[in-house]
Protein backbone atom coordinates (compact mmCIF):
# COMPACT_ATOMS: atom_id res chain seq x y z
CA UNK A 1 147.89 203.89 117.50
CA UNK A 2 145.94 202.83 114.61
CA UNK A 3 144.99 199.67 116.11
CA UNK A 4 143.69 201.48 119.69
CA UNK A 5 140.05 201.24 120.10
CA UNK A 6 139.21 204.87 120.66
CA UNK A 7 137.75 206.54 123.24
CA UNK A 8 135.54 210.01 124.72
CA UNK A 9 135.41 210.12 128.75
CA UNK A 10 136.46 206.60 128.87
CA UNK A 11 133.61 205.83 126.98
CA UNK A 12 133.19 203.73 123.90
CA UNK A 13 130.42 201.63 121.95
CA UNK A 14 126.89 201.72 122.99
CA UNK A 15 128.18 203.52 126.62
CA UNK A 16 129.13 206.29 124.75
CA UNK A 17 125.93 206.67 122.84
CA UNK A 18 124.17 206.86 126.16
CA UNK A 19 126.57 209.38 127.27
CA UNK A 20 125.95 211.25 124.01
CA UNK A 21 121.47 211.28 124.77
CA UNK A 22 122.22 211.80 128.64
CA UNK A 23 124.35 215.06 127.97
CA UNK A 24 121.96 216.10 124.95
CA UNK A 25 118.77 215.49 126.72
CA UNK A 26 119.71 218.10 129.10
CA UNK A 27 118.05 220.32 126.53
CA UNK A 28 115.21 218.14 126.69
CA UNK A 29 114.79 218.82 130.11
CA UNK A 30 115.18 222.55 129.97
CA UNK A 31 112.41 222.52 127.47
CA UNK A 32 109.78 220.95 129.86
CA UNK A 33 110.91 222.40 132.95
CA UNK A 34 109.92 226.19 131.06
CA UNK A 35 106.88 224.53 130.03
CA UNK A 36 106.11 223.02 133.41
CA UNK A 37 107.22 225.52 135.42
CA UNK A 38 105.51 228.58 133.87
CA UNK A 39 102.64 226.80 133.70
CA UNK A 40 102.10 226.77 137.57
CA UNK A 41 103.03 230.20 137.53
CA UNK A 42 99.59 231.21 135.23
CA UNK A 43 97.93 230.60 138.80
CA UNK A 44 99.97 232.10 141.41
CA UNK A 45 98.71 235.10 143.30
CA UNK A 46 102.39 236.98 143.74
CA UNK A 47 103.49 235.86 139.95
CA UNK A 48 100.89 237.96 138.97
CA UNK A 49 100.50 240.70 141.35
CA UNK A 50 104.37 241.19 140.75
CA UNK A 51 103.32 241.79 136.35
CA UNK A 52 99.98 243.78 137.27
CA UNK A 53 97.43 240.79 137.14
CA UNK A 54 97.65 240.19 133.08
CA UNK A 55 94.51 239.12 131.83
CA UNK A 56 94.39 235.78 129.64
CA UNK A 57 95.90 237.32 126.34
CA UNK A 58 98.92 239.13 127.76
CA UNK A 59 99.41 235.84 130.21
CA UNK A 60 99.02 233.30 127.46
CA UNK A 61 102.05 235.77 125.47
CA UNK A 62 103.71 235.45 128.51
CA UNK A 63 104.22 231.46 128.66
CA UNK A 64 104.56 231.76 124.87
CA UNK A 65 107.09 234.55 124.16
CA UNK A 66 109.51 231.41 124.86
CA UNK A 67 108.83 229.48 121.90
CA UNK A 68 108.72 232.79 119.59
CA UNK A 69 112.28 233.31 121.07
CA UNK A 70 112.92 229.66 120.49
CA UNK A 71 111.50 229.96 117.16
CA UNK A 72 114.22 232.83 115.82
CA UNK A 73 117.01 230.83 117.70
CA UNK A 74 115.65 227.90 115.20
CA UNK A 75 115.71 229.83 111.95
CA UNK A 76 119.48 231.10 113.41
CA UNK A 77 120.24 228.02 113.39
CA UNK A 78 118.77 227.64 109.89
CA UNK A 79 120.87 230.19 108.43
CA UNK A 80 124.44 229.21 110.15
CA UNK A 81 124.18 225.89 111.38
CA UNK A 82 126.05 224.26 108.50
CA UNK A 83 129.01 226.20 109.61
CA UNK A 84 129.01 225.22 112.99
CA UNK A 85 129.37 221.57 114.51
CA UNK A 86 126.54 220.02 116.61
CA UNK A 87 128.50 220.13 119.95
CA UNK A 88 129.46 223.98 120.01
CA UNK A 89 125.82 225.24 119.14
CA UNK A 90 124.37 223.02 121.71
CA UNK A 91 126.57 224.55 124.10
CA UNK A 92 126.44 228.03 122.99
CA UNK A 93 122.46 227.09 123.48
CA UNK A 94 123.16 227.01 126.66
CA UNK A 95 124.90 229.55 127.80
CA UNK A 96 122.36 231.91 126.15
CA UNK A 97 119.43 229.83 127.79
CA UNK A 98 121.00 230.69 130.90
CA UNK A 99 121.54 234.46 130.49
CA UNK A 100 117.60 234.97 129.83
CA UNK A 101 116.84 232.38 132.88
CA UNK A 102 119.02 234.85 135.04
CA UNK A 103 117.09 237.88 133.27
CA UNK A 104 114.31 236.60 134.37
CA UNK A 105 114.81 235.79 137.71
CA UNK A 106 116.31 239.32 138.38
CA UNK A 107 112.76 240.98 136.74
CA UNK A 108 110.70 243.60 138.49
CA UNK A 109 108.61 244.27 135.41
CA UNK A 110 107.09 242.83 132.76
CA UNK A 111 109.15 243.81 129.67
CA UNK A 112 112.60 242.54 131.68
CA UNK A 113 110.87 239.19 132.15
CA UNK A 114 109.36 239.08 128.84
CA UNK A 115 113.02 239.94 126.85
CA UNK A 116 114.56 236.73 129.43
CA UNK A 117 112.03 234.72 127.84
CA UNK A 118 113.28 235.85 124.49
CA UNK A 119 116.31 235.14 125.43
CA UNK A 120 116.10 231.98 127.02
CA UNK A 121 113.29 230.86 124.35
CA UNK A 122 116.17 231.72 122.04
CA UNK A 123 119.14 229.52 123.18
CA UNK A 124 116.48 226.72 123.44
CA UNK A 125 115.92 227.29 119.96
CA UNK A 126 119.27 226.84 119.08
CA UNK A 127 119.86 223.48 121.66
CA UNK A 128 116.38 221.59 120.41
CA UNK A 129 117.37 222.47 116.83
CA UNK A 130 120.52 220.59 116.56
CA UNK A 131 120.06 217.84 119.36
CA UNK A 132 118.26 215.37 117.47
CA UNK A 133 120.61 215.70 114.34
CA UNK A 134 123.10 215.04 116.67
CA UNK A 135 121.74 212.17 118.15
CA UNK A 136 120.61 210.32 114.52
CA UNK A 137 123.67 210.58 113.37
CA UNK A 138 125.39 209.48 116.25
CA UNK A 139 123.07 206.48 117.49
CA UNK A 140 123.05 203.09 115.39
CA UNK A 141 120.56 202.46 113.21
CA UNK A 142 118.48 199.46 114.89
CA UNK A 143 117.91 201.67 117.98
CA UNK A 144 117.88 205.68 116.66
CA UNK A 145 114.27 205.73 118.21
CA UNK A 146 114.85 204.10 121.40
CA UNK A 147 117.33 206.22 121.83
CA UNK A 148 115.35 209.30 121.14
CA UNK A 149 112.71 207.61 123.41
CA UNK A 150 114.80 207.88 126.16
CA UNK A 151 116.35 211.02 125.66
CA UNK A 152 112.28 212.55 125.53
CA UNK A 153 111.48 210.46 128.95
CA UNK A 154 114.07 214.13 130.19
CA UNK A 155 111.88 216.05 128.74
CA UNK A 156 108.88 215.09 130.77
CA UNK A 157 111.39 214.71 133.59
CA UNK A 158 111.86 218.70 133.22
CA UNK A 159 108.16 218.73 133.62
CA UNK A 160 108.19 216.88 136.90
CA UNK A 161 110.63 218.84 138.17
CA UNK A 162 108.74 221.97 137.41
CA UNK A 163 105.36 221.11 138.46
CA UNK A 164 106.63 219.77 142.19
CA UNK A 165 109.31 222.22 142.27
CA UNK A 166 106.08 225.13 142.01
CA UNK A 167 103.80 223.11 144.50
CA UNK A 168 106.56 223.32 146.78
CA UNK A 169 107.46 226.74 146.37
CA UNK A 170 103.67 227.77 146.40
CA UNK A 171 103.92 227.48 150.13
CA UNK A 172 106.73 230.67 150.81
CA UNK A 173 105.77 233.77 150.79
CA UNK A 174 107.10 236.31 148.73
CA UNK A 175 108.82 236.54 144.86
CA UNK A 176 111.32 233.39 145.91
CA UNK A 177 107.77 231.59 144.68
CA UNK A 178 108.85 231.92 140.80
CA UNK A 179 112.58 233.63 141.23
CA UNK A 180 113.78 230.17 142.14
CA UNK A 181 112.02 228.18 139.89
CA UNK A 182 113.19 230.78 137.50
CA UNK A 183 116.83 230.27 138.34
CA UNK A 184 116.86 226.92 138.26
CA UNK A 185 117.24 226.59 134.60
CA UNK A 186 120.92 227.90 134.98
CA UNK A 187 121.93 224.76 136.86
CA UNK A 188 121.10 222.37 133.72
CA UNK A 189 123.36 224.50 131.16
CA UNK A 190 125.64 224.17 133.65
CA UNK A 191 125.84 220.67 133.53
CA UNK A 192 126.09 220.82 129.87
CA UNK A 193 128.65 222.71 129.72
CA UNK A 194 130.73 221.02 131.58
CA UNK A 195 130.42 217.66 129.85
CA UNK A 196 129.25 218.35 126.25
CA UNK A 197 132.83 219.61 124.73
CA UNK A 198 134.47 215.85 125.99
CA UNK A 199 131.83 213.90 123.99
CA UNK A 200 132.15 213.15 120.18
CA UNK A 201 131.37 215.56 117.37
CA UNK A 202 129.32 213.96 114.85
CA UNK A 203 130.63 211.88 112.07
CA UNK A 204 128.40 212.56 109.46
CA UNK A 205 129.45 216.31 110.35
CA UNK A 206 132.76 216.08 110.26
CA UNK A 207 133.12 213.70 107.05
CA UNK A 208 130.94 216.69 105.72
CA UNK A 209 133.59 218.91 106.45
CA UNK A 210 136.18 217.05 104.65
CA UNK A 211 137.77 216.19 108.47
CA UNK A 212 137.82 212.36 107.65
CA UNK A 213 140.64 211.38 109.83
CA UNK A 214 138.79 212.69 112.37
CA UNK A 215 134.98 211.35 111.87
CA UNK A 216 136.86 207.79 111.59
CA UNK A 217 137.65 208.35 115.51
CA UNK A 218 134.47 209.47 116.16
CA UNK A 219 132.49 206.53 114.78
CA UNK A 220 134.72 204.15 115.62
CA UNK A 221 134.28 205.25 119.49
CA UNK A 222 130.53 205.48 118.84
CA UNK A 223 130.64 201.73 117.50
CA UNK A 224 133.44 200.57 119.95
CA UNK A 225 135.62 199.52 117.22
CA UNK A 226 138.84 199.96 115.83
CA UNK A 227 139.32 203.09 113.50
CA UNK A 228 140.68 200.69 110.59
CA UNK A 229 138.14 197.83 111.17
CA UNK A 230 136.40 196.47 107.80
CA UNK A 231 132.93 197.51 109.34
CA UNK A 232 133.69 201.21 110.17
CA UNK A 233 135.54 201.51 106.81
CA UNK A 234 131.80 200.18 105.39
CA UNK A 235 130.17 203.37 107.16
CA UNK A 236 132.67 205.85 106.03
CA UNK A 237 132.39 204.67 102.83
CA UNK A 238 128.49 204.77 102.69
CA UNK A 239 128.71 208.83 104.71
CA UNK A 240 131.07 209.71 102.01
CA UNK A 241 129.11 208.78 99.27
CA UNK A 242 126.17 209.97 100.41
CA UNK A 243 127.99 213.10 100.65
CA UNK A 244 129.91 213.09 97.19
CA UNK A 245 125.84 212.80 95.72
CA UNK A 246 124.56 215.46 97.41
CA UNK A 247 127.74 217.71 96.73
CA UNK A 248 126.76 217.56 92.81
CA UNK A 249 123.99 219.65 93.73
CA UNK A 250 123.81 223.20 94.75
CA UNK A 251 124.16 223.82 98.66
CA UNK A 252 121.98 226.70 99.88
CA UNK A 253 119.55 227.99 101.87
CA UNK A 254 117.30 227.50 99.82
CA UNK A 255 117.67 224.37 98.40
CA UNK A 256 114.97 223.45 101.27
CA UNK A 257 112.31 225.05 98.83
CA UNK A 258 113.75 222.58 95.67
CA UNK A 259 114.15 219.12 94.56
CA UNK A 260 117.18 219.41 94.51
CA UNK A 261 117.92 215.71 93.10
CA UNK A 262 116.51 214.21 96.54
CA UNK A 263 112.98 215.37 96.54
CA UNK A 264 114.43 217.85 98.98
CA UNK A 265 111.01 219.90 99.40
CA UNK A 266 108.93 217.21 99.86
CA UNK A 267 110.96 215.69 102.42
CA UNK A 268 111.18 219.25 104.36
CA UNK A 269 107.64 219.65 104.22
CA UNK A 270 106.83 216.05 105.97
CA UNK A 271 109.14 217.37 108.58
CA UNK A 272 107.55 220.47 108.72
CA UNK A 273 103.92 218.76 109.06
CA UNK A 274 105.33 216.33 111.54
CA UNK A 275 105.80 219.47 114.06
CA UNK A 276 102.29 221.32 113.15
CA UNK A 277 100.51 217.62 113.60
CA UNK A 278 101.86 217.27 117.16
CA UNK A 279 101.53 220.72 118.51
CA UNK A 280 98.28 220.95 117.22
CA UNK A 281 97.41 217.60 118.86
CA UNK A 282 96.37 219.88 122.43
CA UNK A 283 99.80 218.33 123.84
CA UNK A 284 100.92 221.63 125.22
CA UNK A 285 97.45 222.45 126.47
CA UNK A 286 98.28 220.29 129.18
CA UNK A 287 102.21 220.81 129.07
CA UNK A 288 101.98 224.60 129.28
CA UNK A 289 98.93 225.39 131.27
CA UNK A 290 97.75 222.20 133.16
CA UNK A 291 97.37 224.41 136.14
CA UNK A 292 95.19 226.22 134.46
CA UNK A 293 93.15 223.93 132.65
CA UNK A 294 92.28 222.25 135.85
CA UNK A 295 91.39 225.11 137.67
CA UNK A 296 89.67 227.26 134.84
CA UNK A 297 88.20 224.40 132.92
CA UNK A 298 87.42 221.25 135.14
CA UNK A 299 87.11 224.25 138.33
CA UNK A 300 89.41 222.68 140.86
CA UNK A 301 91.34 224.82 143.50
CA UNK A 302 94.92 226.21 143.10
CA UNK A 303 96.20 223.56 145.34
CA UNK A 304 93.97 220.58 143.75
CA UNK A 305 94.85 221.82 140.33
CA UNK A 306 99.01 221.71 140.75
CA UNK A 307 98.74 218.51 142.55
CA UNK A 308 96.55 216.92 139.72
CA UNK A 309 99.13 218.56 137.09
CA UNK A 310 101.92 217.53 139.19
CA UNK A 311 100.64 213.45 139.47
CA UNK A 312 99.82 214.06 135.61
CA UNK A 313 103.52 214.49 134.85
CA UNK A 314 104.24 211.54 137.43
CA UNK A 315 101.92 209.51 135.03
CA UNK A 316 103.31 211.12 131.68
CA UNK A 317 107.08 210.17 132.58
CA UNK A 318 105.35 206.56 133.29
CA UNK A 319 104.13 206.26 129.95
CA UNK A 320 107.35 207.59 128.05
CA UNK A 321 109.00 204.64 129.27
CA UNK A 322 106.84 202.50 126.90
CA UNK A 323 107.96 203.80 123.57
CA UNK A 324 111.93 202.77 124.60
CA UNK A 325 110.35 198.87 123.99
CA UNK A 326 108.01 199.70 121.29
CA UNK A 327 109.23 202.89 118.74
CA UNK A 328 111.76 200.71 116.88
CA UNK A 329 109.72 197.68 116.37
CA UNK A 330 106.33 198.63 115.64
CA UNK A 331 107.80 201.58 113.33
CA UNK A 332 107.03 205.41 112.75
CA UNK A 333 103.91 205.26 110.90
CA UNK A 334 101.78 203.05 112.76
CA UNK A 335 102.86 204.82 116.10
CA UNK A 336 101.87 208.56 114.65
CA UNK A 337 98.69 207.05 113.68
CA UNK A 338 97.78 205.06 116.86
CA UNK A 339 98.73 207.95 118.82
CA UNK A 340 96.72 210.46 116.93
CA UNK A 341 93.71 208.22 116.95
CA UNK A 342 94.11 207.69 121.02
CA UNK A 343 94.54 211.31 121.73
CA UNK A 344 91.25 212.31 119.43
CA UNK A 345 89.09 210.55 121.10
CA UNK A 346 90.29 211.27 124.40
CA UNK A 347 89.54 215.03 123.71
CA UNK A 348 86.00 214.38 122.15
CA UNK A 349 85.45 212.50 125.78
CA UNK A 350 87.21 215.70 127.66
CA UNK A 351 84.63 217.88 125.66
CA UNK A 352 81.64 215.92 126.19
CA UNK A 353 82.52 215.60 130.29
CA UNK A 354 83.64 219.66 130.51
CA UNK A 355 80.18 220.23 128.65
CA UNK A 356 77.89 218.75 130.83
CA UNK A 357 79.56 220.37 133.41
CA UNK A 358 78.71 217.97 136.94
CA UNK A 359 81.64 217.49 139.27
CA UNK A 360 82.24 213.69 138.93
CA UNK A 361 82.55 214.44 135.37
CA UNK A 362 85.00 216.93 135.29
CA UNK A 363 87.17 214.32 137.23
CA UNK A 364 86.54 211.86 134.67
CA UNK A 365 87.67 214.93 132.40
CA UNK A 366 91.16 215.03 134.17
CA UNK A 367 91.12 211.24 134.15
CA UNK A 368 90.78 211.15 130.09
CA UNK A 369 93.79 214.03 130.17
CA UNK A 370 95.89 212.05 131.74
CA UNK A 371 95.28 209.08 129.16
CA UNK A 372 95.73 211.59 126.26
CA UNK A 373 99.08 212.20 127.67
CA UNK A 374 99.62 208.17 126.92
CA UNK A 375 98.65 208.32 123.30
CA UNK A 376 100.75 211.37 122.82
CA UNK A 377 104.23 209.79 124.31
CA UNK A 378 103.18 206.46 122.64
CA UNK A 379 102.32 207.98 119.02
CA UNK A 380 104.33 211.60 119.21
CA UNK A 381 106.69 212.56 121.28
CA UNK A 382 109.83 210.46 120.32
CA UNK A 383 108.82 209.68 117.11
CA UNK A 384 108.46 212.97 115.98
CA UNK A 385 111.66 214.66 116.97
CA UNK A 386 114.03 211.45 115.54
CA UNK A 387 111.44 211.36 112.43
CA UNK A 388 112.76 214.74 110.43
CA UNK A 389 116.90 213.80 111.07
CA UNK A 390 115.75 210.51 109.67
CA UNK A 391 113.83 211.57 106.54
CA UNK A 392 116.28 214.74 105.65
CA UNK A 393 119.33 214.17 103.19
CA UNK A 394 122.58 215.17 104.85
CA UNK A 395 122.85 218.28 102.61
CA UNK A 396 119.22 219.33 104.23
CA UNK A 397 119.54 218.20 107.60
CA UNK A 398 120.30 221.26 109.65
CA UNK A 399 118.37 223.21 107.26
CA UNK A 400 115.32 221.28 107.18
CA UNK A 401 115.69 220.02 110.69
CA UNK A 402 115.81 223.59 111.65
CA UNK A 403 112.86 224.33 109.69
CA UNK A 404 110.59 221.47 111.16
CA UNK A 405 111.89 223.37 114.91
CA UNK A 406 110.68 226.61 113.48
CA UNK A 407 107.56 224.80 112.77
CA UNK A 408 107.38 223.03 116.01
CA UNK A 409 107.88 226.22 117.96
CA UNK A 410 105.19 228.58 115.75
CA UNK A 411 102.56 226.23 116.47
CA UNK A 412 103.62 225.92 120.45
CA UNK A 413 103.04 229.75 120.21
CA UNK A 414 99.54 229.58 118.37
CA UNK A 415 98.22 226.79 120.49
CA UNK A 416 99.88 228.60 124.18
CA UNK A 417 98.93 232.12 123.13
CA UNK A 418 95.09 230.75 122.42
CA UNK A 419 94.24 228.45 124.98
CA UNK A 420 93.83 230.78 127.72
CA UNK A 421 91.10 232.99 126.07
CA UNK A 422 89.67 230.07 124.13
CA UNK A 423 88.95 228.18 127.15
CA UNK A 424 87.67 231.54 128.50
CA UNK A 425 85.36 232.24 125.54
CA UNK A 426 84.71 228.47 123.93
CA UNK A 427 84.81 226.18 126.81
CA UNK A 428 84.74 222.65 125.78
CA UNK A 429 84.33 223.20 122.25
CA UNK A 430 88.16 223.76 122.62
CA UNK A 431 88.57 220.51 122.90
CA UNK A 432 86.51 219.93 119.75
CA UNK A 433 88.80 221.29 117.90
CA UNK A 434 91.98 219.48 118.64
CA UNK A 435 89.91 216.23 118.39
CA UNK A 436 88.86 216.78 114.97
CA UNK A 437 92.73 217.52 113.87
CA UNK A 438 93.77 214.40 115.66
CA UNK A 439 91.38 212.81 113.52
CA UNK A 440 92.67 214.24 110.23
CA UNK A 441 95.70 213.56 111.03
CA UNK A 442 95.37 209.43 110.52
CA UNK A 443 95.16 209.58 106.93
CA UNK A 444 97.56 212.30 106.23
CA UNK A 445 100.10 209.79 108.01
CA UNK A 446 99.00 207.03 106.20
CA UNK A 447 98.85 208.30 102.82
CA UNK A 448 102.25 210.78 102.85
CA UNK A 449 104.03 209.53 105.48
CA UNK A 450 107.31 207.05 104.52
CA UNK A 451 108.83 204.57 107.16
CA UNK A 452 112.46 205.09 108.40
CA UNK A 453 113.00 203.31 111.32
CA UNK A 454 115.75 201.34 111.37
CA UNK A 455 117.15 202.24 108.50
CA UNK A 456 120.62 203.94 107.72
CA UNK A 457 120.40 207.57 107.22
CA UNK A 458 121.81 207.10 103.91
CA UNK A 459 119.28 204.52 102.50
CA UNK A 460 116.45 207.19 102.97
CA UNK A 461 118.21 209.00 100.44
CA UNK A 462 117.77 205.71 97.35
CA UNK A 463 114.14 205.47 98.76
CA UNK A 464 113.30 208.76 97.53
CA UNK A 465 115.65 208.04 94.59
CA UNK A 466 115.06 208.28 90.85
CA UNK A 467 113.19 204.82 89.58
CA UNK A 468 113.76 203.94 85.85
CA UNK A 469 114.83 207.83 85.07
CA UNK A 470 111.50 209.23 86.68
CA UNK A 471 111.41 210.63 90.35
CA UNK A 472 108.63 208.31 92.75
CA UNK A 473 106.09 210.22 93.73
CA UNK A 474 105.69 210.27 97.59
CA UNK A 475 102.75 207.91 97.38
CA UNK A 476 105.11 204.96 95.41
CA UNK A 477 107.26 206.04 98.17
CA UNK A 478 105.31 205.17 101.39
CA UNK A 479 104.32 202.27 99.78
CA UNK A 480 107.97 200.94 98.67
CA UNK A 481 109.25 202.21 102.17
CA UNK A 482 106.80 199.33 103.92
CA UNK A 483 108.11 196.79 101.42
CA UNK A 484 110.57 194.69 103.11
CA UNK A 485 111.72 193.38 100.07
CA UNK A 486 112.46 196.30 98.18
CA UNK A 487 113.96 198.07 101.29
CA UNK A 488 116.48 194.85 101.43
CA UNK A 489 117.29 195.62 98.06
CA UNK A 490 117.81 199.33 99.06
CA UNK A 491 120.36 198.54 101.89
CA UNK A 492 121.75 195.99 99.35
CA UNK A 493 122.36 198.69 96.79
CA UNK A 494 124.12 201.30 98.53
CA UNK A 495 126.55 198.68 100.13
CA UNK A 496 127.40 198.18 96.47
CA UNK A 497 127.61 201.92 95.37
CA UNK A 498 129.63 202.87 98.31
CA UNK A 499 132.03 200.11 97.80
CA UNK A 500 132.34 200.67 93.46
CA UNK A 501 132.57 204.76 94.47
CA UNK A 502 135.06 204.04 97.28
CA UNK A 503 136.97 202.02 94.73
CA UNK A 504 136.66 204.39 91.77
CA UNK A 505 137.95 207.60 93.75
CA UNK A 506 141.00 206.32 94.38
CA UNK A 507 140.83 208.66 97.62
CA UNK A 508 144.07 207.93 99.77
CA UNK A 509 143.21 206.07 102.98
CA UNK A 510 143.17 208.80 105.88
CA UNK A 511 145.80 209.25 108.21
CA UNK A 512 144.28 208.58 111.33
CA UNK A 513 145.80 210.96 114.19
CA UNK A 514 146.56 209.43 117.44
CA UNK A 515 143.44 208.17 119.34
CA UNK A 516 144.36 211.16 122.14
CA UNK A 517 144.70 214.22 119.91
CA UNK A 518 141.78 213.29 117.99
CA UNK A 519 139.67 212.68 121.48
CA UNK A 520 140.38 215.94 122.43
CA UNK A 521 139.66 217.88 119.67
């Protein structure tokens, strides 16, 4: 057995990686259909005759009571995710997302429908929390971001599906308008529950554990090798002594707020930044309540305004396809800071057309929108989710990563709860506003921001590693991060640490179990 190359659903090497971000983006997708599909619901006559015509505060809370239920199933996730693997609170994600989608769908009032966005918001939490941990530590390092890339392209997918899925039902009479756009959330946890438990658990998890035998499958199925192959033995080695530094310190909650002997809090708050920067780009502006936007703000019919937001998705999915060619080559930083500059000034043009206010120019508003939507796939959207499991030590990952959700999900609340009556009260001086933080946000990238793509997980840690007994700060860190010469000596350096630990230990060589029993574990 020892010699089998192992397996997961017949699947092994770079096949298996894709199986790992097609399951996993499933909660991708559920996270843009809810965006998408409430969105065309902020504009339909029997939505809102069924909840007593809200006006614009109650029906911006209720698009965003989702990501305040997503934010508490994040900071769940923050408290007990360590004791949990990746697969079952992904899947327990969705079970729960699918319980609120069918409170929902059965709602006659507007505190039912508001606790099945709770609900829902919550298990999304929860899924979106742990996904891209999951995916880092399962993907190989020369193409973590293209792999997140693609994963992301699902989310905008969800979008699609939402948008055409509401101009379609917009045309029967009736509640079936939102009850089935409602329900259809249950048939993507389906799907990931029937495929997620017969995919790999991640090694860096289970090694974490102390289940070695087992995370030596697992990576060797993820790297289509054999289990006792000189370059999987390599890995293990560097996870495990990753693992054996980080153990010397203590493990807690709130280690997140410490040093921690890997600059643990400034590493958390990057992450945490990452989340408020793109939120507070506008992105969900458009995400949440295109519809709206188009109607209120540019002043286009129901109709015009869903079929605009629907071909705005169209164009957005379009777009995401560029970053699975560019994210790993051109790098983190210079993406976040391309991206940010492309979406500011495409909002100080939005507020310059909505304020003069003529026709032709609100359709060169839309126009601008939908190349804002560019700028934020190119620069954002799959850069920031793989960016956090990337710059977070092992110890910190679920912790921190969960964190950076809670962040991402606060902000998703601020900026959907205010739009409505800031677009209602402001105008285009709404769109000031998220231009000038697009702005800001150029240098903050520049200046705090440390490259990690294409790097292993574990050399992030010796970048932010003591130099000459004093801790870097995080400017000698950006700057040594962009440094191909000292990052070669990084890579070069943990080789040799893993290798003179490995040796050291004298750990006993894991018993691998049989390729089958481990598979099915």
């Amino acid at each position: 057995m020892a010699g089998k190359s192992p397996t997961f659903l017949g699947l092994k090497g770079q096949p298996l990686v894709y199986a790992v971000v097609a399951c996993s983006s499933f909660g991708f997708l559920l996270f843009g259909y809810d965006l998408g599909f409430m969105g065309g619901l902020t504009t339909a006559p029997v939505f809102l005759d069924q909840f007593g015509n809200p006006n614009a505060s109650l029906l911006g809370f209720l698009v965003s009571s989702y990501e305040v239920g997503a934010m508490i199933g994040a900071l769940f996730v923050f408290t007990l995710g360590d004791r949990f693997g990746r697969r079952p609170i992904n899947i327990a994600g969705a079970i729960i997302v699918a319980i609120g989608a069918a409170i929902q769908t059965s709602s006659f009032g507007i505190a039912q429908f508001l606790v099945g966005r709770l609900v829902a918001g919550f298990g999304l939490g929860m899924m979106t929390t742990v996904i891209p941990v999951w995916l880092a530590e399962c993907s190989m390092p020369r193409n973590r971001g293209r792999m997140m890339a693609m994963q992301l392209s699902n989310l905008i997918m969800g979008l699609i599906i939402a948008n055409w899925v509401d101009y379609g039902m917009s045309f029967y009479a009736g509640s079936i308008q939102w009850r089935f756009s409602a329900a259809l959330q249950i048939a993507f946890c389906l799907i990931v529950c029937c495929f997620m438990p017969w995919l790999p658990e991640s090694p860096r998890y289970l090694a974490n554990v102390g289940r070695i035998a087992e995370a030596t499958i697992s990576l060797a199925a993820l790297r289509g090798d054999h289990p006792d192959n000189e370059a999987i033995a390599t890995e293990m080695k560097e996870i495990r002594y990753a693992i054996e530094i980080e153990a010397e310190e203590q493990g807690s909650w709130s280690d997140v707020f410490k040093d921690g002997g890997v600059s643990g809090f400034t590493r958390v708050s990057i992450a945490f930044s990452a989340n408020f920067f793109q939120q507070l780009s506008g992105v969900n502006v458009m995400s949440s309540l295109g519809p709206y936007i188009f109607q209120e703000s540019i002043g286009m019919s129901r109709y015009d305004a869903l079929l605009v937001s629907g071909g705005l998705q169209v164009f957005y999915f379009l777009s995401s396809l560029i970053p699975w060619i560019v994210v790993d080559k051109a790098g983190r930083r210079r993406l976040f800071m391309i991206g940010s500059l492309g979406m500011g000034i495409c909002m100080m043009l939005s507020a310059i057309f909505v304020g003069i206010g003529t026709k032709g120019l609100g359709y060169a508003a839309a126009v601008v929108l939908y190349l804002f939507q560019t700028f934020f796939t190119l620069g954002w959207q799959s850069n920031m989710w793989i960016y956090p499991s990337e710059l977070l030590p092992l110890k910190l990952r679920i912790r921190g990563g969960a964190l950076a959700v809670v962040s991402q999900w606060l902000w998703t609340f601020l900026v959907v709860e205010i739009t409505p009556p800031m677009i209602t009260n402001i105008g285009y001086k709404s769109y000031i506003v998220f231009a000038v933080i697009n702005f800001v946000t150029v240098p903050v990238v520049y200046f705090f921001y440390p490259e990690t793509a294409r790097l292993p997980l574990e050399a992030v840690d010796l970048l932010f590693a003591d130099r000459n007994g004093q801790r870097p700060s995080i400017f000698q860190v950006v700057r040594d991060s962009k440094d191909p010469v000292f990052m070669a000596e990084v890579n070069a350096t943990l080789e040799e640490r893993a290798r003179s630990s490995a040796e050291h230990a004298e750990m006993k060589k894991p018993v691998v179990k049989g390729v089958e029993d481990v598979a099915k574990v």
